[in-house]
Protein backbone atom coordinates (compact mmCIF):
# COMPACT_ATOMS: atom_id res chain seq x y z
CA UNK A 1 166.18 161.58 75.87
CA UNK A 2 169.00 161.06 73.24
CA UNK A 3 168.67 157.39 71.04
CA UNK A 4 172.15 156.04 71.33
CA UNK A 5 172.25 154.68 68.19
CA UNK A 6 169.39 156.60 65.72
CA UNK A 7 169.46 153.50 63.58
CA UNK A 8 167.28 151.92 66.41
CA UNK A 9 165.45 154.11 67.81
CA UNK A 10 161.69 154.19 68.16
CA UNK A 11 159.26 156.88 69.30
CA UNK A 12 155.49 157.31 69.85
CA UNK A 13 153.80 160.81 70.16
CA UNK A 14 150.76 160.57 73.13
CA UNK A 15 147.79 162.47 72.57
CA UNK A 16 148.74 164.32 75.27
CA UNK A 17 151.39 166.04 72.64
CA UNK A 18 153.80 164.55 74.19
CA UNK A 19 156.83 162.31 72.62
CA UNK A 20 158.40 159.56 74.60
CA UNK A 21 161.86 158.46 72.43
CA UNK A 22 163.28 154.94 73.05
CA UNK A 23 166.96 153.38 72.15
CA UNK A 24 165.16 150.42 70.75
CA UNK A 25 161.89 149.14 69.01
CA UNK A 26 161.55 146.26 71.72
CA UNK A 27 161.35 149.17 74.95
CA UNK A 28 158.97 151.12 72.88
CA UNK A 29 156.76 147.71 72.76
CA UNK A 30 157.12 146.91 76.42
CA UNK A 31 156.57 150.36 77.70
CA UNK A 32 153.34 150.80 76.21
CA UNK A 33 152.35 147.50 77.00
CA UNK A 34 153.06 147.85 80.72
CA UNK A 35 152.10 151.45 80.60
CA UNK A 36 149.45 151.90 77.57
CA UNK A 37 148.86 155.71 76.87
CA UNK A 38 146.73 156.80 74.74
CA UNK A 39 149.25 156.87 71.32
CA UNK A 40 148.16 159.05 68.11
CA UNK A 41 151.54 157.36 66.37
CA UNK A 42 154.32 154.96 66.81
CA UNK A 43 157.46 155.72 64.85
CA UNK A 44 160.47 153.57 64.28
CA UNK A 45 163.64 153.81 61.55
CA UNK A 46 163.51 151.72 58.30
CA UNK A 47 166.68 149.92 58.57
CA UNK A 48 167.55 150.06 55.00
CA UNK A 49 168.10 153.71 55.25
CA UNK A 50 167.39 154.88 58.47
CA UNK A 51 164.22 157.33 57.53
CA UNK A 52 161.64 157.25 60.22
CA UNK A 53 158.44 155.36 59.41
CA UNK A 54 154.91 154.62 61.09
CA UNK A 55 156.04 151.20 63.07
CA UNK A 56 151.95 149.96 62.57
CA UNK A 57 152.55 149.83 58.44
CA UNK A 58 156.54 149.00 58.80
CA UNK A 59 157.43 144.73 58.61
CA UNK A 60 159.72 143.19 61.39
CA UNK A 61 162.51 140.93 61.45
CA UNK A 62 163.99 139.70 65.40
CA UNK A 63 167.07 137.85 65.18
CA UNK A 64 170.21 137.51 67.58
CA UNK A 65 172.03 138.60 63.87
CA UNK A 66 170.67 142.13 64.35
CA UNK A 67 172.37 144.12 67.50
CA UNK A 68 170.20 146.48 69.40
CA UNK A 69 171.20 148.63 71.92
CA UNK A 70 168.41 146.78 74.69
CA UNK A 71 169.18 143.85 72.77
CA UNK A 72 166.02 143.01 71.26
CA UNK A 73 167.27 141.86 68.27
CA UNK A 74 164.33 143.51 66.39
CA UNK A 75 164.49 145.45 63.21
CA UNK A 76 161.65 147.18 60.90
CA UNK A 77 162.03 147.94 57.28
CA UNK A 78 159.38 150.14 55.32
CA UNK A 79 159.10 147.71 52.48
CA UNK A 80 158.37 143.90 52.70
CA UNK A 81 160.56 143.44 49.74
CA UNK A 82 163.76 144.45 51.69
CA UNK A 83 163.00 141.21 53.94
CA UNK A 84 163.24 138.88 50.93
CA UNK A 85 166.76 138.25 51.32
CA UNK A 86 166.46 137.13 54.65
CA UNK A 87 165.10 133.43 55.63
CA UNK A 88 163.96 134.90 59.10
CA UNK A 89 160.00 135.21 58.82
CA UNK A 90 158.91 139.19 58.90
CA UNK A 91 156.50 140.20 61.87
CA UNK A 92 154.31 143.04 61.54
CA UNK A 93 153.81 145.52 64.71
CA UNK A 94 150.64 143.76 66.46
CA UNK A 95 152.54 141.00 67.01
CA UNK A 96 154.97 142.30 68.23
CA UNK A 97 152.83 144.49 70.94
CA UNK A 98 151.38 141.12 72.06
């Protein structure tokens, strides 16, 4: 599969060896939770600067500011000091996989 916009993309490698790549962090989430394989790592862009980082260490932000191509609204940045600019509180990825 090809991310339409990289910026939002998300991917998790199985430990099958297999990588499953998703346009946004939010189908990544509700894949796994309606289809949970057995995941060695979840990956996600920082949206700072768009290098890819684990999504279990990375810190959250969903808001209806932040256009996704599923529409999730849901960023991650590799740094919880990037969020302090922003009055939306940060989630980190177990909540979000809830």
């Amino acid at each position: 599969m090809i991310a339409s916009e990289e910026l939002h993309a998300a991917a998790y490698v199985s430990d099958d060896g297999h990588g499953h790549i998703f346009d946004d962090i939010g189908d990544m989430v509700q894949l796994h939770l309606q289809e949970p394989d057995e995941v060695v790592a979840f990956f996600v862009h920082d949206y700072q600067d768009g290098a890819w980082i684990r999504a279990e260490t990375a810190h959250y932000v969903r808001s209806d500011g932040v256009t996704t191509p599923m529409f999730s609204g849901l960023a991650a940045f590799a740094h919880w000091a990037a969020l302090t600019i922003s009055a939306i509180p940060p989630l980190r990825y177990q909540a979000l996989a809830r």
